[in-house]
C-alpha atoms as a PDB file:
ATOM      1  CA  UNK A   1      92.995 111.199  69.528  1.00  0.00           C
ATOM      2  CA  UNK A   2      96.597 110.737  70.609  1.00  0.00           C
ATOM      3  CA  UNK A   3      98.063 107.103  71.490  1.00  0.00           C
ATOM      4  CA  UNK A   4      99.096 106.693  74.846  1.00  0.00           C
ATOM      5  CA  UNK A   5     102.445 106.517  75.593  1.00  0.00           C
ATOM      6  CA  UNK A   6     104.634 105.949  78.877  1.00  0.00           C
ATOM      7  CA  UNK A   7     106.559 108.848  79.360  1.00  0.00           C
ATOM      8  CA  UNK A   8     110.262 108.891  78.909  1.00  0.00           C
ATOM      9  CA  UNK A   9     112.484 108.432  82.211  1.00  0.00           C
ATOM     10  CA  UNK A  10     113.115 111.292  84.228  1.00  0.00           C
ATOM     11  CA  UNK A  11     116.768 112.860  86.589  1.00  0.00           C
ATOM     12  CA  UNK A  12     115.483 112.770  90.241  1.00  0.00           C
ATOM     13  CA  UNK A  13     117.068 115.027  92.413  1.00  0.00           C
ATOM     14  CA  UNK A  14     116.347 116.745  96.280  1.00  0.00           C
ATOM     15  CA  UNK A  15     116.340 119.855  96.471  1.00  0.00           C
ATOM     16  CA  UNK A  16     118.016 119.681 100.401  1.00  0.00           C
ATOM     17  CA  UNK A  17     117.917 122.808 102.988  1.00  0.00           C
ATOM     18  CA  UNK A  18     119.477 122.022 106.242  1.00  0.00           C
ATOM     19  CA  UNK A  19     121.514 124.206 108.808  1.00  0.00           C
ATOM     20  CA  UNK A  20     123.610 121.810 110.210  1.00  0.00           C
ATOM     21  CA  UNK A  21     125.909 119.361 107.827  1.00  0.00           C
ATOM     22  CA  UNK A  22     125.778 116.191 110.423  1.00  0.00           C
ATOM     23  CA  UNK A  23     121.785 116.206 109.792  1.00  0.00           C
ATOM     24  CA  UNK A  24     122.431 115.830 105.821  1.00  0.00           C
ATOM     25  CA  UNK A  25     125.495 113.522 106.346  1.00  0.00           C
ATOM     26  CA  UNK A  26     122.946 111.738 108.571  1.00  0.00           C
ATOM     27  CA  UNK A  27     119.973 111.143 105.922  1.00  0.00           C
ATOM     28  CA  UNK A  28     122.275 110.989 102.637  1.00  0.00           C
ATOM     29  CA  UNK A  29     122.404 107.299 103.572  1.00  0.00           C
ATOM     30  CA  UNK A  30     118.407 107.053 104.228  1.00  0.00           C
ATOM     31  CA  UNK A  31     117.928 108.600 101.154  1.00  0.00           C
ATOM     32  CA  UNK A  32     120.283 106.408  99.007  1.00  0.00           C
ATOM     33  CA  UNK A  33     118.659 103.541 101.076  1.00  0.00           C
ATOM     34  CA  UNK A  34     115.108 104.233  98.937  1.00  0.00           C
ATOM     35  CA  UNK A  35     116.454 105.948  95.739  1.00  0.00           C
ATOM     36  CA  UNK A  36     119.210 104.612  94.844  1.00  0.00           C
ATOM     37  CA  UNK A  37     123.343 105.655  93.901  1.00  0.00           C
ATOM     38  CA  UNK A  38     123.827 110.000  94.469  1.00  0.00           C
ATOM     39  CA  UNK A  39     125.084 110.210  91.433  1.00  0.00           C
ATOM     40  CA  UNK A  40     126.240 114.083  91.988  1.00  0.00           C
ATOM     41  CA  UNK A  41     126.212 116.484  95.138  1.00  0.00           C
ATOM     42  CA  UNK A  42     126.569 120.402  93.925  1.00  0.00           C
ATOM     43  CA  UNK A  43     128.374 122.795  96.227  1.00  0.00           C
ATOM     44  CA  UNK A  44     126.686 124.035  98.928  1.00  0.00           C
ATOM     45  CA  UNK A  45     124.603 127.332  98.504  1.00  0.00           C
ATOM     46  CA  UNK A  46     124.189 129.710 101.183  1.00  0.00           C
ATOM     47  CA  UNK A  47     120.053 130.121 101.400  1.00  0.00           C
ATOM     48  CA  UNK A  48     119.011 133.662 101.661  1.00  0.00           C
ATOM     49  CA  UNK A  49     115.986 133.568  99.672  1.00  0.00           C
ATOM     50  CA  UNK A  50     113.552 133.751 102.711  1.00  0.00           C
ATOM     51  CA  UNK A  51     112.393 132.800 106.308  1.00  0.00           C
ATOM     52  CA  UNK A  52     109.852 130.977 105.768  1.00  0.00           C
ATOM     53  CA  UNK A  53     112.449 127.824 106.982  1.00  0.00           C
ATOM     54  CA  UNK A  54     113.070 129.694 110.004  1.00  0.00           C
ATOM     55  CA  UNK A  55     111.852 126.360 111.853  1.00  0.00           C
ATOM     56  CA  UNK A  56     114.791 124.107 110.029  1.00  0.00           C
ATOM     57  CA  UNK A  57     117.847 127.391 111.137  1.00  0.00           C
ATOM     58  CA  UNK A  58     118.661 130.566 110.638  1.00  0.00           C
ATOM     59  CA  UNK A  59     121.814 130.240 108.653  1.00  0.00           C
ATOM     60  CA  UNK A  60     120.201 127.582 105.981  1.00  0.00           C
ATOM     61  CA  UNK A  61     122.394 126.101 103.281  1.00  0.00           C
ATOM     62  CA  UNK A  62     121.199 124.212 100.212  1.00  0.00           C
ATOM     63  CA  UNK A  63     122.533 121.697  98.301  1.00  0.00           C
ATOM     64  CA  UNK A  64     121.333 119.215  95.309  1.00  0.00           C
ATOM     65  CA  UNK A  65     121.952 115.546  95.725  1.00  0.00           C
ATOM     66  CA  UNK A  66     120.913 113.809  92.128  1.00  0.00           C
ATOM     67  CA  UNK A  67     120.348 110.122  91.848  1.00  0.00           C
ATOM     68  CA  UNK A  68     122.395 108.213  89.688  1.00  0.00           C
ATOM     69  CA  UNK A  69     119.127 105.771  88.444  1.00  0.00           C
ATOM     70  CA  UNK A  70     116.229 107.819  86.165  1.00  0.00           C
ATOM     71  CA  UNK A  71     112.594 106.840  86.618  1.00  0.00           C
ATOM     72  CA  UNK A  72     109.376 107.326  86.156  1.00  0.00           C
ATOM     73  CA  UNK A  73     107.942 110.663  86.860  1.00  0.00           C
ATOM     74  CA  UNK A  74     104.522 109.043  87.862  1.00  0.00           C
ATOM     75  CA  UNK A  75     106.578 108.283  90.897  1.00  0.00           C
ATOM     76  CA  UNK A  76     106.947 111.942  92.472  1.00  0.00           C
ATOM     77  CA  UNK A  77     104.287 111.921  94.967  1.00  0.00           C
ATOM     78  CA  UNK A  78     105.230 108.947  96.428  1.00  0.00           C
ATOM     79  CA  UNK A  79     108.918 110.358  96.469  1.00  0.00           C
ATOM     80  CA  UNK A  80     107.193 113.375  98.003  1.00  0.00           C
ATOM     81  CA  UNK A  81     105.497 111.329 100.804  1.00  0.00           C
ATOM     82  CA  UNK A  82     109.284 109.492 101.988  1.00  0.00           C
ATOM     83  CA  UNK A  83     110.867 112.481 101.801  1.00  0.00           C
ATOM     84  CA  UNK A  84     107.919 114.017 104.499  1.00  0.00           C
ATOM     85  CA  UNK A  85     108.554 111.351 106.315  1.00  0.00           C
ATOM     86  CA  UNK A  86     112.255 111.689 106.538  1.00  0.00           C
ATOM     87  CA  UNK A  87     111.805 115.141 107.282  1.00  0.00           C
ATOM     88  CA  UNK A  88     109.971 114.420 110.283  1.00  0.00           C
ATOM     89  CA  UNK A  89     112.253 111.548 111.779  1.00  0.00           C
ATOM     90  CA  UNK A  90     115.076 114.581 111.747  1.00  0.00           C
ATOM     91  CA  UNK A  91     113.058 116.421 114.023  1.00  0.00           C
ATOM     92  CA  UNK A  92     113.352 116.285 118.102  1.00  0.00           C
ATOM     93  CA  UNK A  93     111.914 117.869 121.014  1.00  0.00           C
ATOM     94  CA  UNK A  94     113.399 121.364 120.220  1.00  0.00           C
ATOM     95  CA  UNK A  95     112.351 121.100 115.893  1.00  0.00           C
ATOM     96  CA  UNK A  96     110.046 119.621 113.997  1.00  0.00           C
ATOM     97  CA  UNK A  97     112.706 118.800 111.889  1.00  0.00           C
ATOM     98  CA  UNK A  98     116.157 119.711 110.770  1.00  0.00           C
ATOM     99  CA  UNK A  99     115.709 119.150 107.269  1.00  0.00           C
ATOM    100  CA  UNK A 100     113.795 120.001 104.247  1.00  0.00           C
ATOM    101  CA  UNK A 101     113.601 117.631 101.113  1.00  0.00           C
ATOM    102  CA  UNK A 102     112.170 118.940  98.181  1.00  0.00           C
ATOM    103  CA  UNK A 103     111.929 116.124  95.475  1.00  0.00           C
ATOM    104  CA  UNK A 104     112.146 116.824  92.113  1.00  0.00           C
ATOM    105  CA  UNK A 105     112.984 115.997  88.538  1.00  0.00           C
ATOM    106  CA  UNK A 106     114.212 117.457  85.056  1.00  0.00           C
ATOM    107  CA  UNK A 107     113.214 116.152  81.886  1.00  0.00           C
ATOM    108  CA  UNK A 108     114.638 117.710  79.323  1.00  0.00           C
ATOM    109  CA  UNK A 109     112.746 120.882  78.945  1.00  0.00           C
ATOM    110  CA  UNK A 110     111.704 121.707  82.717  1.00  0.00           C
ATOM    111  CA  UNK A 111     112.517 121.487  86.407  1.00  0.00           C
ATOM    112  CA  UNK A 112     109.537 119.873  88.228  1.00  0.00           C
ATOM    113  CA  UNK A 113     109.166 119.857  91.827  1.00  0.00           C
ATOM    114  CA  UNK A 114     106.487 118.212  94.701  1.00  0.00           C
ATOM    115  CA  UNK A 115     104.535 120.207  97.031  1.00  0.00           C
ATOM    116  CA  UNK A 116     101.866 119.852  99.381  1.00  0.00           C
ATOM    117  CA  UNK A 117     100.656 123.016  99.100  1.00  0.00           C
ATOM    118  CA  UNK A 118      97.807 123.661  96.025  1.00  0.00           C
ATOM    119  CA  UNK A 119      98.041 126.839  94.308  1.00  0.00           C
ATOM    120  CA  UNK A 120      96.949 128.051  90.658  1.00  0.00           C
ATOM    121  CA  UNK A 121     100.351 127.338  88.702  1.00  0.00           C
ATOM    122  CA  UNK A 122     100.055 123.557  90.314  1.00  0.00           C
ATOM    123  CA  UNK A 123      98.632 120.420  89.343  1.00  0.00           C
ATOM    124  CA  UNK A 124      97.267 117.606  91.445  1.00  0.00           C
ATOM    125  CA  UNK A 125      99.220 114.362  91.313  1.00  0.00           C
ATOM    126  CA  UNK A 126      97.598 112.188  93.796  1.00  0.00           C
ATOM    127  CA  UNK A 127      97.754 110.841  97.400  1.00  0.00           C
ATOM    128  CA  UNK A 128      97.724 114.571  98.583  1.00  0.00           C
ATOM    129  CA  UNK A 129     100.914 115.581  96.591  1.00  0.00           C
ATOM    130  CA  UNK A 130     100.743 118.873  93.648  1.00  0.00           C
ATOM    131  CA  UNK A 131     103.446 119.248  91.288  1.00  0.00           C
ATOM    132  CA  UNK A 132     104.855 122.484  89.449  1.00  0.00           C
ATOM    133  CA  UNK A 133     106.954 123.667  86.719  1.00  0.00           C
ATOM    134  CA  UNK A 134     109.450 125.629  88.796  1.00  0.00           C
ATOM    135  CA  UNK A 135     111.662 126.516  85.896  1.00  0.00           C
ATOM    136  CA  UNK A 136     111.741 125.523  82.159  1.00  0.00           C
ATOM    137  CA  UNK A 137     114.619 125.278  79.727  1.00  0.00           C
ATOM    138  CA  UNK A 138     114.662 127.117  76.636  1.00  0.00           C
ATOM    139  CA  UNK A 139     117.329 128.541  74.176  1.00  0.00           C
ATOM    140  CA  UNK A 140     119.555 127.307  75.756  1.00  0.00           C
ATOM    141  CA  UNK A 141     118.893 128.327  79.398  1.00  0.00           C
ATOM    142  CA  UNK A 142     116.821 128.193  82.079  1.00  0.00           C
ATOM    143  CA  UNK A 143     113.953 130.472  81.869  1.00  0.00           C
ATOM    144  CA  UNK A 144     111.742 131.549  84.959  1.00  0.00           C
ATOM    145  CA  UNK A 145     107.754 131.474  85.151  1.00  0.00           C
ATOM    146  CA  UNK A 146     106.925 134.352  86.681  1.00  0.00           C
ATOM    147  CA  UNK A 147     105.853 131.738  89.577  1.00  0.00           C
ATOM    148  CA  UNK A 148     109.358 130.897  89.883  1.00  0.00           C
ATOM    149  CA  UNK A 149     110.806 130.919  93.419  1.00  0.00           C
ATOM    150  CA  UNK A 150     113.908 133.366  93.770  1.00  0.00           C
ATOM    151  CA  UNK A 151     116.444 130.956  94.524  1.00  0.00           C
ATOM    152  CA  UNK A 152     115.436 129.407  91.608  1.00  0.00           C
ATOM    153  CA  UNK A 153     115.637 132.084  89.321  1.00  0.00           C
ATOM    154  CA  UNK A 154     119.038 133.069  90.959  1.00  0.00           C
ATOM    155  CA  UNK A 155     122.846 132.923  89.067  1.00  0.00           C
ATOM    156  CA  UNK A 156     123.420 130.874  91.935  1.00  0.00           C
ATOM    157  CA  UNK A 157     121.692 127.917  91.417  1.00  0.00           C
ATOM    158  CA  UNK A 158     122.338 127.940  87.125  1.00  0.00           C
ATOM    159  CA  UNK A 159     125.369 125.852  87.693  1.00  0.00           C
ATOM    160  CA  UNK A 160     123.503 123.080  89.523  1.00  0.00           C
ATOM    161  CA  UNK A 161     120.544 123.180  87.357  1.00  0.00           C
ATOM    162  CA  UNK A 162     122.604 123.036  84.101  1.00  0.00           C
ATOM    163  CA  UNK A 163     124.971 120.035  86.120  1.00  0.00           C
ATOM    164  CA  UNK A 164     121.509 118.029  86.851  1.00  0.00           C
ATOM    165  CA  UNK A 165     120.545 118.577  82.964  1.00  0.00           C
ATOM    166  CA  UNK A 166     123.844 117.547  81.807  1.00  0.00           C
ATOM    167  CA  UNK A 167     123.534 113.993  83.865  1.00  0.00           C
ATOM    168  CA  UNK A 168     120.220 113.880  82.581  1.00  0.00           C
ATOM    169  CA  UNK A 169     121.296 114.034  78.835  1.00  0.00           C
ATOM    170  CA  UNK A 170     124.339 111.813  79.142  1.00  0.00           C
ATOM    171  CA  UNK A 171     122.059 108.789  81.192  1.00  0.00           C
ATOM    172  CA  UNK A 172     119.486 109.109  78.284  1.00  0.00           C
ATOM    173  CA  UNK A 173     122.409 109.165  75.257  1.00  0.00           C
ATOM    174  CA  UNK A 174     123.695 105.905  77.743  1.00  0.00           C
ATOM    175  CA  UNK A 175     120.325 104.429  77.998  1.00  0.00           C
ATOM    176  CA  UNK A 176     119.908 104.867  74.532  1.00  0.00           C
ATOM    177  CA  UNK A 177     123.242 103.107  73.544  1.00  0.00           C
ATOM    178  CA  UNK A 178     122.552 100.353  75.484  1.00  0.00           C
ATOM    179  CA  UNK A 179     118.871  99.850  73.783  1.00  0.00           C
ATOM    180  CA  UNK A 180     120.535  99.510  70.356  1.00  0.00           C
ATOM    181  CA  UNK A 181     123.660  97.321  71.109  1.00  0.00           C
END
């Protein structure tokens, strides 16, 4: 029998598609409001992936906005839940909404990301919220599942991923540090 153990901080990040810039200038400040400092924004991505946004635009962008703060990753389905209900209060009486916020979190050898959508490669996290491994890390890279989504398997997004696990390692050498002194 193992000893339980809480598990070590995770890097929270949203994973943000949005068409038009003055929606995502519009939450950023929402967002900070519950999670905290953005610690890092990555470029913005052109998102050609798929349609299945089609009700968000047709000429999607993505970007990653990472929060300065780690935490707990026993917090993602609440994260998940906000975010939903951010995504909503974008909408109006021509969208649903105008934004999609896909929370997530790397810690140290995987991307994870909330869902609300059950499928075999998921797991159940509570209050209606699954979580997957979208992408793991491993020999120095990230590696796909074959699961992976496209965009996240792309040379595109390597830059941001490797950014968001290079915050993640210099907050937990900094965490660390400050534990000892």
């Amino acid at each position: 029998m193992g000893n339980i153990k809480n598990p070590v901080p995770v890097k929270f990040f949203i994973a943000v598609l949005f068409e038009n810039s003055s929606v995502l200038e519009t939450i950023i400040p929402q967002l900070e409001k519950e999670f905290g400092p953005i610690q890092w924004r990555s470029p913005i991505i052109d998102f050609t992936y798929t349609n299945y946004y089609q009700d968000i635009g047709e000429k999607l962008k993505r970007i990653f906005l990472v929060f300065q703060e780690l935490f707990d990753p026993g917090d993602l389905a609440s994260r998940k839940i906000l975010t939903n209900q951010l995504e909503t209060q974008s909408g109006d009486s021509y969208k649903i909404r105008k934004i999609n916020l896909d929370p997530g979190y790397f810690d140290g050898g995987k991307i994870v990301l909330a869902t609300t959508k059950n499928f075999s490669h998921r797991v159940y996290i509570g209050k209606g919220i699954y979580a997957e491994a979208t992408i793991r890390w491993e020999k120095g890279d990230f590696r796909p599942f074959e699961y992976t989504y496209p965009d996240y398997a792309s040379k595109e997004y390597r830059p941001s991923l490797i950014q968001i696990r290079n915050l993640y390692r210099e907050d937990l050498t900094r965490a660390h540090m400050n534990k000892t002194i």
